[in-house]
Each structure stands twice: as C-alpha cells, then as structure tokens.
PDB file of N, CA and C in Angstrom:
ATOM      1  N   UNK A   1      79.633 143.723  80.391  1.00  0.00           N
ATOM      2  CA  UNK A   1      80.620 144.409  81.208  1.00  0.00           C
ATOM      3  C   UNK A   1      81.902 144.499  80.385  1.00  0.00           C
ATOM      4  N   UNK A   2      82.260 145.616  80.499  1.00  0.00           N
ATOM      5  CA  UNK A   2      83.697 145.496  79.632  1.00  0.00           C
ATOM      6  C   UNK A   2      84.682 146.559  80.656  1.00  0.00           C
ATOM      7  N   UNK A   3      86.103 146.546  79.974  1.00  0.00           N
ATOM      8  CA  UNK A   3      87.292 147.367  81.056  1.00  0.00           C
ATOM      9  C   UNK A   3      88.166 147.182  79.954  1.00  0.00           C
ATOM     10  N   UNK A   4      89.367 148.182  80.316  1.00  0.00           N
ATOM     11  CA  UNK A   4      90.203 148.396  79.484  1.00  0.00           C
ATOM     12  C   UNK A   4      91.750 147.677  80.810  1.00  0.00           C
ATOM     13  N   UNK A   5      91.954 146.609  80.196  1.00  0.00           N
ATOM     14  CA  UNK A   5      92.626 146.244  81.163  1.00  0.00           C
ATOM     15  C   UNK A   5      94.584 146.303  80.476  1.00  0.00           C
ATOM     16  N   UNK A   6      95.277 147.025  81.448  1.00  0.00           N
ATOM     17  CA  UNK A   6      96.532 147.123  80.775  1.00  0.00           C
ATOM     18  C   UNK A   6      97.372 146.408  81.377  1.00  0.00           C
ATOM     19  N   UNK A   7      98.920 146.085  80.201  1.00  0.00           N
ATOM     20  CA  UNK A   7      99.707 145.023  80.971  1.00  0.00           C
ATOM     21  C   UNK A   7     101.083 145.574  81.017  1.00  0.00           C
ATOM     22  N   UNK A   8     101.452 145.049  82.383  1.00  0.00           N
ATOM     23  CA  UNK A   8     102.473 145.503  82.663  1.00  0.00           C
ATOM     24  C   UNK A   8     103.529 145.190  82.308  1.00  0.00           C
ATOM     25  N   UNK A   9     105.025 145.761  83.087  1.00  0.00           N
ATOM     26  CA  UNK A   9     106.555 145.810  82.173  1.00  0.00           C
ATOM     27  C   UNK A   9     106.594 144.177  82.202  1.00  0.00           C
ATOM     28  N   UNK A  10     105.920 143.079  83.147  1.00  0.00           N
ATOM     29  CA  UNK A  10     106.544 141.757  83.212  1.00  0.00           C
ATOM     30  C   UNK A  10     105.253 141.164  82.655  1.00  0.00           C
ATOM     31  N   UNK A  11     104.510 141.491  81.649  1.00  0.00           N
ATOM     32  CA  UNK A  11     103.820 140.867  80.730  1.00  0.00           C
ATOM     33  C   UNK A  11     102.188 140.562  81.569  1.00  0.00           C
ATOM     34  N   UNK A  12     101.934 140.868  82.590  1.00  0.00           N
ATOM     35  CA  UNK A  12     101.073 140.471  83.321  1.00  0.00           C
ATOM     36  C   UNK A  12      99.378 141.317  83.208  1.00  0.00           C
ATOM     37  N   UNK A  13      97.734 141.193  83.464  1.00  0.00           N
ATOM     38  CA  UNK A  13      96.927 141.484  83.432  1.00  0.00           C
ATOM     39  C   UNK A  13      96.388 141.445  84.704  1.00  0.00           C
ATOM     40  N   UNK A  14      95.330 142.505  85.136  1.00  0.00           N
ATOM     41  CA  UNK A  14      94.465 141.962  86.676  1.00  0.00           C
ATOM     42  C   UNK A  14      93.559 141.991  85.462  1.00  0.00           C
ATOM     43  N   UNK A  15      92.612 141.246  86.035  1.00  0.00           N
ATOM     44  CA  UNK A  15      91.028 141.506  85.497  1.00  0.00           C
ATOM     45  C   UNK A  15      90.592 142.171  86.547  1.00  0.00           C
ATOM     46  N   UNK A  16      89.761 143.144  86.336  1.00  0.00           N
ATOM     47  CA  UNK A  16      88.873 144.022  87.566  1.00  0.00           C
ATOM     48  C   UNK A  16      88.285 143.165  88.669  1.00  0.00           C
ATOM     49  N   UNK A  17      88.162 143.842  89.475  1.00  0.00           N
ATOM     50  CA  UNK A  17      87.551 143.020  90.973  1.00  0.00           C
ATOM     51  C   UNK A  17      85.680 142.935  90.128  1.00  0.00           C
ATOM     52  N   UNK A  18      85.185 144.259  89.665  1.00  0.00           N
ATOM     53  CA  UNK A  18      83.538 143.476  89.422  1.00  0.00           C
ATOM     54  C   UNK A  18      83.885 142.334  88.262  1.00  0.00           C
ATOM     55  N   UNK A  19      85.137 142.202  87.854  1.00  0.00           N
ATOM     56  CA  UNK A  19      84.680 140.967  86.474  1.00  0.00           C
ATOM     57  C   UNK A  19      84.699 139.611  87.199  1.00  0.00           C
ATOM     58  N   UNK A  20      85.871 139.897  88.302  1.00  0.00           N
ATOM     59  CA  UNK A  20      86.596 138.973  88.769  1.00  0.00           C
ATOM     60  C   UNK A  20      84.969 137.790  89.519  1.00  0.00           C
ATOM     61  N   UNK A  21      84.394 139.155  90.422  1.00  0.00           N
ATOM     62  CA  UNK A  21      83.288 138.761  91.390  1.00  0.00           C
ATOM     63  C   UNK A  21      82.171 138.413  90.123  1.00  0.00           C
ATOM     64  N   UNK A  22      81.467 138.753  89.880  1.00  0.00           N
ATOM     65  CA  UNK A  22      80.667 138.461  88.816  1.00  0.00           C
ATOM     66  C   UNK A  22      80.598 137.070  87.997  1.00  0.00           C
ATOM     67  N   UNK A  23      82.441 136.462  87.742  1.00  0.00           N
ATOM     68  CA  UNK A  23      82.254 135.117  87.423  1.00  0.00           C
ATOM     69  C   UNK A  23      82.233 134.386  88.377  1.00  0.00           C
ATOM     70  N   UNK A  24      82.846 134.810  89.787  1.00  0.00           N
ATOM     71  CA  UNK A  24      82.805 133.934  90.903  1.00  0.00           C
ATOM     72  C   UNK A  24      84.648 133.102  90.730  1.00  0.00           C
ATOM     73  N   UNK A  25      85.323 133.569  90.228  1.00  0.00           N
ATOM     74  CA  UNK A  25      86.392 133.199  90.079  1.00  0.00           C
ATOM     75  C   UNK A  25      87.596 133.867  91.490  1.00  0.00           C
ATOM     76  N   UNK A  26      88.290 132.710  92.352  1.00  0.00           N
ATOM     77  CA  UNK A  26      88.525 132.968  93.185  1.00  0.00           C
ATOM     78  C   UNK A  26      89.989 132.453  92.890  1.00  0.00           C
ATOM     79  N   UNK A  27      90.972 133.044  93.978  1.00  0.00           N
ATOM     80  CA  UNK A  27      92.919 132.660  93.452  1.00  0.00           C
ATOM     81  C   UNK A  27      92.497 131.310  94.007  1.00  0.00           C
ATOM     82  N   UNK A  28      93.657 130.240  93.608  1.00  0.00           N
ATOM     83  CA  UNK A  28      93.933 130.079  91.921  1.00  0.00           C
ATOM     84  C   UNK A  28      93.576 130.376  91.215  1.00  0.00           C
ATOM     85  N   UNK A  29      93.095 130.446  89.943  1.00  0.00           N
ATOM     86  CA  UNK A  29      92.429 130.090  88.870  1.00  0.00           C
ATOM     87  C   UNK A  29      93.203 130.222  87.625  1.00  0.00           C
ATOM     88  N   UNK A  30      92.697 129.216  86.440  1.00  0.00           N
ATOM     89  CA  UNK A  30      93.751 128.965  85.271  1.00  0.00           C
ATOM     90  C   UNK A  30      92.466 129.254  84.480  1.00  0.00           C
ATOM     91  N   UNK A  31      92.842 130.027  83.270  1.00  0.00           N
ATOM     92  CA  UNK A  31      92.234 130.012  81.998  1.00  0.00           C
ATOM     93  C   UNK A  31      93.141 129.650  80.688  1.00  0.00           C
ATOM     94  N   UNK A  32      91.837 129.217  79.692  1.00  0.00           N
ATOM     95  CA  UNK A  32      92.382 128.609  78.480  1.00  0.00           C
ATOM     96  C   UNK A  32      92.897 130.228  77.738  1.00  0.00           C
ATOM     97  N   UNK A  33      93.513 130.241  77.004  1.00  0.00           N
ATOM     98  CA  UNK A  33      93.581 131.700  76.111  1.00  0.00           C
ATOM     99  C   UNK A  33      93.750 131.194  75.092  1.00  0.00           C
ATOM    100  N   UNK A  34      92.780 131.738  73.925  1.00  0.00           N
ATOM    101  CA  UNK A  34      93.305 131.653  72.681  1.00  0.00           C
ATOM    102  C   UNK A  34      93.337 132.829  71.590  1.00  0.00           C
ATOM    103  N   UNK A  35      93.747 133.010  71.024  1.00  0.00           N
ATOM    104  CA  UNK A  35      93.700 133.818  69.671  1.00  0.00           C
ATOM    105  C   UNK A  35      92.592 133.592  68.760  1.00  0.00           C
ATOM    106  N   UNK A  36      91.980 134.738  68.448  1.00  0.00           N
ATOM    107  CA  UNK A  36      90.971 134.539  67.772  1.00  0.00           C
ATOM    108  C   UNK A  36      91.273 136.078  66.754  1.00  0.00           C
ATOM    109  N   UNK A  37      91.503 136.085  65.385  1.00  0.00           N
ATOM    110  CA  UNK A  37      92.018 137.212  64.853  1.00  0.00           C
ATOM    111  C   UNK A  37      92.831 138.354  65.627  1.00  0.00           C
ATOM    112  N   UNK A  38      92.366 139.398  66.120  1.00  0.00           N
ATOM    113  CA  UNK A  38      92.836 140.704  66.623  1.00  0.00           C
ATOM    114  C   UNK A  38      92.798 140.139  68.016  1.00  0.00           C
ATOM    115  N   UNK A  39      91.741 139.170  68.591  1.00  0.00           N
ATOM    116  CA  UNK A  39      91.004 139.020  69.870  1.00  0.00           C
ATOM    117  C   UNK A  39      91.907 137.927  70.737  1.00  0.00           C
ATOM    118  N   UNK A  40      92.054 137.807  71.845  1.00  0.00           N
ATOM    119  CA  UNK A  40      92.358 137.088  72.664  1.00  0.00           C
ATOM    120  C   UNK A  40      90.870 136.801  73.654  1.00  0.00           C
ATOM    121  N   UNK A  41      90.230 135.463  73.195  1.00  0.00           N
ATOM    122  CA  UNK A  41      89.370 134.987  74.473  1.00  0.00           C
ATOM    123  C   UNK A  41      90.054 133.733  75.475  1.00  0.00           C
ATOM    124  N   UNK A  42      89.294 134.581  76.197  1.00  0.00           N
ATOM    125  CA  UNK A  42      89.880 133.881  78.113  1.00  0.00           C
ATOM    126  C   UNK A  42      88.917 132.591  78.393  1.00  0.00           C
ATOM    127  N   UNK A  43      89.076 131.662  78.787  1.00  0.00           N
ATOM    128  CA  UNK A  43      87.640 130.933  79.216  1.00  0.00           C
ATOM    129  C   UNK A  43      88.114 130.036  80.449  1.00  0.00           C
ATOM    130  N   UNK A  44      87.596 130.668  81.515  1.00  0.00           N
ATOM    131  CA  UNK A  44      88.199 129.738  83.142  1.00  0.00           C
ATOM    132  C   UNK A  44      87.846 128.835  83.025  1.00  0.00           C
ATOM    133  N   UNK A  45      88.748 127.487  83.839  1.00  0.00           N
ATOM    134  CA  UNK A  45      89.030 126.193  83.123  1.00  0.00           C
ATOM    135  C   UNK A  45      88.889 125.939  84.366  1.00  0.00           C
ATOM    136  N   UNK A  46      87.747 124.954  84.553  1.00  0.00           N
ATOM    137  CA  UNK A  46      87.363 123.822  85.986  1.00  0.00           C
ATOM    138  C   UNK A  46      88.448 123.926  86.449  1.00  0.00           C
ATOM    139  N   UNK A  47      88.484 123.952  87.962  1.00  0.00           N
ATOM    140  CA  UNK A  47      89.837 123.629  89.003  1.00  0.00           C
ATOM    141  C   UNK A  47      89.169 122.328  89.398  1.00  0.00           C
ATOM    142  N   UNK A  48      90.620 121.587  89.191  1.00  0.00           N
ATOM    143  CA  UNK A  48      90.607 120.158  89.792  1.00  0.00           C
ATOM    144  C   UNK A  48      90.473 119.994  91.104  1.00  0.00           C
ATOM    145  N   UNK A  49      88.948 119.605  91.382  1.00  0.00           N
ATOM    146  CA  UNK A  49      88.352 119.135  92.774  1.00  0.00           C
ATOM    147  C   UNK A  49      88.913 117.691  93.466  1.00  0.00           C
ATOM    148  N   UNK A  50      89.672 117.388  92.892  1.00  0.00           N
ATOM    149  CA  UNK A  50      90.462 116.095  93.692  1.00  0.00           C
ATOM    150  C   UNK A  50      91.026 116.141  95.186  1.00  0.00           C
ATOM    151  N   UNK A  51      90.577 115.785  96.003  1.00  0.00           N
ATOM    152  CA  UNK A  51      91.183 115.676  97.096  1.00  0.00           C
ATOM    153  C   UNK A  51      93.103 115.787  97.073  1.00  0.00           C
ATOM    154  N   UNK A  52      93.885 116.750  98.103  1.00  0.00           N
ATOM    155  CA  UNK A  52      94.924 116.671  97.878  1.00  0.00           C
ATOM    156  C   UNK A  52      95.517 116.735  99.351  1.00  0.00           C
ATOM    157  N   UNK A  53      96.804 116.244  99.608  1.00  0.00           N
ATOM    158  CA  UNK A  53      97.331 116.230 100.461  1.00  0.00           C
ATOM    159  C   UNK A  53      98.671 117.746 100.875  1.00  0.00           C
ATOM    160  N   UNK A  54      98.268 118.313 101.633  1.00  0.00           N
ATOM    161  CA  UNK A  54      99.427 119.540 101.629  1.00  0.00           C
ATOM    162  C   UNK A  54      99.682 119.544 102.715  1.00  0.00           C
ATOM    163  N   UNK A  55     100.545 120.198 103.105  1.00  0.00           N
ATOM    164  CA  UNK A  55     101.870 120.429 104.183  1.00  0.00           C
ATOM    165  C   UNK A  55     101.530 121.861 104.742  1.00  0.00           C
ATOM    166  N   UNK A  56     100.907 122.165 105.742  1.00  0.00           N
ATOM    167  CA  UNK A  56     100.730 123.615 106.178  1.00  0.00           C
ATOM    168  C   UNK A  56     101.254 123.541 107.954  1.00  0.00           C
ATOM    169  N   UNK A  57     102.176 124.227 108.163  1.00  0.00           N
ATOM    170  CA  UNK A  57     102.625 124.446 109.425  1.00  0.00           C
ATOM    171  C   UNK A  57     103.444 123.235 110.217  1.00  0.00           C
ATOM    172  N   UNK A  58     103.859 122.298 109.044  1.00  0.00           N
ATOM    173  CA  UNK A  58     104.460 121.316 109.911  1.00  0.00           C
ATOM    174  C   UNK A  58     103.210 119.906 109.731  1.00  0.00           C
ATOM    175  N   UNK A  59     101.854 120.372 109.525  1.00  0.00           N
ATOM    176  CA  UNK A  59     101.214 118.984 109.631  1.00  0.00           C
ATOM    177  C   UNK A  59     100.562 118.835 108.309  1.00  0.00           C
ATOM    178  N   UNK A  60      99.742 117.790 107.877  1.00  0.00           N
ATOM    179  CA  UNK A  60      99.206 117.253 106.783  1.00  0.00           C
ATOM    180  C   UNK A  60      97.619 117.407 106.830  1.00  0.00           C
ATOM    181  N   UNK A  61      97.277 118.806 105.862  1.00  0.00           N
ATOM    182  CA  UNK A  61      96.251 118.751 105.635  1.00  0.00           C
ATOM    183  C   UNK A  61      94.956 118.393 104.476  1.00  0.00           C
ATOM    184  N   UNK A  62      94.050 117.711 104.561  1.00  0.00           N
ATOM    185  CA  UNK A  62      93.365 117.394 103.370  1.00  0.00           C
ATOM    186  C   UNK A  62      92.509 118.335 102.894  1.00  0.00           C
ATOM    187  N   UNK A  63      92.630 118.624 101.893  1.00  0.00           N
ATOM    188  CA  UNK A  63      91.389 119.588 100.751  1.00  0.00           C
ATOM    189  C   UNK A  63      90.667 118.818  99.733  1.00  0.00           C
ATOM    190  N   UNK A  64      89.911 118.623 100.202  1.00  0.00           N
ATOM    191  CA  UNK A  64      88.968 117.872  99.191  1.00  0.00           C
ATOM    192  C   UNK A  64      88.319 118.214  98.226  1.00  0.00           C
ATOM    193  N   UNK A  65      87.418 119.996  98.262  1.00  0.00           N
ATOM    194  CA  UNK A  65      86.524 120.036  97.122  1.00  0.00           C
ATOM    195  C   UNK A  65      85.769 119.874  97.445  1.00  0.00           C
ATOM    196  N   UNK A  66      85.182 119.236  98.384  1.00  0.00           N
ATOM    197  CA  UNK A  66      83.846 118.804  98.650  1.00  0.00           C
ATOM    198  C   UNK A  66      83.346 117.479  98.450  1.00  0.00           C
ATOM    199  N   UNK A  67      84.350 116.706  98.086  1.00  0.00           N
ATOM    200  CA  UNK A  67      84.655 115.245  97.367  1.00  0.00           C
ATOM    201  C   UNK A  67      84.839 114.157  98.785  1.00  0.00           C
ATOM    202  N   UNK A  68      84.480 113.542  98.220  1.00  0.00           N
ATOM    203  CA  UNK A  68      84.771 112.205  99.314  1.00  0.00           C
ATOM    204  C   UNK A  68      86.245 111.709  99.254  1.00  0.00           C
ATOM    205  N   UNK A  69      86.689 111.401 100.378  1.00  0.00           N
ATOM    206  CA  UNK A  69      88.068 111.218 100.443  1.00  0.00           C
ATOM    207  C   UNK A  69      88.828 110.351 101.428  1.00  0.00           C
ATOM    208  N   UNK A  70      89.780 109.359 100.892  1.00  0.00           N
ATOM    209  CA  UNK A  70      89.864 108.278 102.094  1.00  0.00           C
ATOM    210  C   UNK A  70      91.272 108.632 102.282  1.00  0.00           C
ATOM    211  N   UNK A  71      91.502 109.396 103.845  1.00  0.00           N
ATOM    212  CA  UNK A  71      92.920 109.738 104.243  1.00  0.00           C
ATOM    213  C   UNK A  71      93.825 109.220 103.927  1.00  0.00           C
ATOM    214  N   UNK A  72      93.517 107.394 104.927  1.00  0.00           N
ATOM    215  CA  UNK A  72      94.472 106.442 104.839  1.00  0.00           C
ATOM    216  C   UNK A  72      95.491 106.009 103.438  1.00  0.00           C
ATOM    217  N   UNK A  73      94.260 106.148 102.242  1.00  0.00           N
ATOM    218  CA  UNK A  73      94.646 105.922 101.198  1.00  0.00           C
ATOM    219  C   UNK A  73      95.937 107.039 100.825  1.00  0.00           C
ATOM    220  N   UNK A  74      95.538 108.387 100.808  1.00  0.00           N
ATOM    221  CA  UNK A  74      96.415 109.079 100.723  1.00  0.00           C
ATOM    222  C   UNK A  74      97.734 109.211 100.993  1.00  0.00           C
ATOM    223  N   UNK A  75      97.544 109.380 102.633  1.00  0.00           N
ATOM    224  CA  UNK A  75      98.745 109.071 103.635  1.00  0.00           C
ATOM    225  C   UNK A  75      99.827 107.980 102.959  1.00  0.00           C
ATOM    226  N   UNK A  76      99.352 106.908 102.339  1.00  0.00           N
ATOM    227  CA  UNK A  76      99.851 105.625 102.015  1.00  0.00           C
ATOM    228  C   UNK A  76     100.507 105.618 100.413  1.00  0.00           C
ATOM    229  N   UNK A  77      99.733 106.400  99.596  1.00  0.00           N
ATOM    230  CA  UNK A  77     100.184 107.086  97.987  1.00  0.00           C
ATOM    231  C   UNK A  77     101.273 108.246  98.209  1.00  0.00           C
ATOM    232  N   UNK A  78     101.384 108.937  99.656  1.00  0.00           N
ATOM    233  CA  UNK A  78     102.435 109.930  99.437  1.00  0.00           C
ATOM    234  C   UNK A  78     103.550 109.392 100.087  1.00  0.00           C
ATOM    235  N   UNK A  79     103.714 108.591 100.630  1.00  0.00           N
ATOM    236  CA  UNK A  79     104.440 107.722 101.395  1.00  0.00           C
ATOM    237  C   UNK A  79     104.927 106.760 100.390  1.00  0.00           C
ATOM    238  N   UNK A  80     104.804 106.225  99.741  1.00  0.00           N
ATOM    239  CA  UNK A  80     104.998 105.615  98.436  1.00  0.00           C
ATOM    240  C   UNK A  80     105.522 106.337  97.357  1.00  0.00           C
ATOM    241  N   UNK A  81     105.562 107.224  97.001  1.00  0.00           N
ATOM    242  CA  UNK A  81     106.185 108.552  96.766  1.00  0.00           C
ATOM    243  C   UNK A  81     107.574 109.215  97.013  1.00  0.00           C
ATOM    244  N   UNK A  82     108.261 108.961  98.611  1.00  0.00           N
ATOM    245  CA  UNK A  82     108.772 109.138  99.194  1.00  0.00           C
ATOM    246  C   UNK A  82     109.569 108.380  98.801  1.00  0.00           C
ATOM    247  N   UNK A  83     109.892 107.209  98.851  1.00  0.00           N
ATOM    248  CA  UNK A  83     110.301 106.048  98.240  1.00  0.00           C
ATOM    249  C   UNK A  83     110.653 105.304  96.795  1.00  0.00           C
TER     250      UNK A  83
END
C-alpha cells in the first residue's frame, strides 16, 4: 500500500484512513521515526498498557489495558503525589 502523503504549513502528516485501519492503529498513537538516507521510516511503538488513573467529569476513572489492577493501590500512589 503506498500514498503520497503531504505536510502542512505547521509541519504536520495524516496517514490515510486505509493505512491507518490496516495497521489497526487507533488515537493515541506514538511512532519511532528515523532517517534512513532520502527515507524517513515510521514504526508504531507499543502503547503503554499500564493501568492509569484519570479524572473524567469530576470522578476517577481506571483504564487498565486489559491488565489487572488494584484501585486501592492507586487511589493511595496518587494521593501520595498530592503531597
């Protein structure tokens, strides 16, 4: 699959929606970039599945990943934090 992808006045790229779907890459996502002669390769970089604690609407919600996760512990590391 290839595309001619152009960048705009504030330095920025989309990748196409079939490249996008095809890797299965969903927002967030961070890639490595490097230089390779003329070439710039992209290579999407694991998103950290760590359980996290966020703030949505006033209350405290957990995202895990799919990971096992002990609230209390949390609750108690961001609270510690605070401090």
């Amino acid at each position: 699959m290839e595309a001619v992808i152009t960048i705009d006045k504030f330095g920025r790229m989309v990748l196409p929606g079939p490249m996008r779907k095809a890797l299965q890459i969903s927002r967030p996502a961070a890639f490595k970039a490097e230089v390779m002669g003329n070439k710039i390769e992209l290579t999407l970089v694991a998103p950290d599945r760590s359980a996290v604690l966020k703030k949505r609407r006033g209350l405290l919600v957990v995202s895990t990943g799919g990971r096992k996760f002990n609230a209390a512990e949390a609750v108690s590391a961001m609270r510690e934090e605070r401090f």
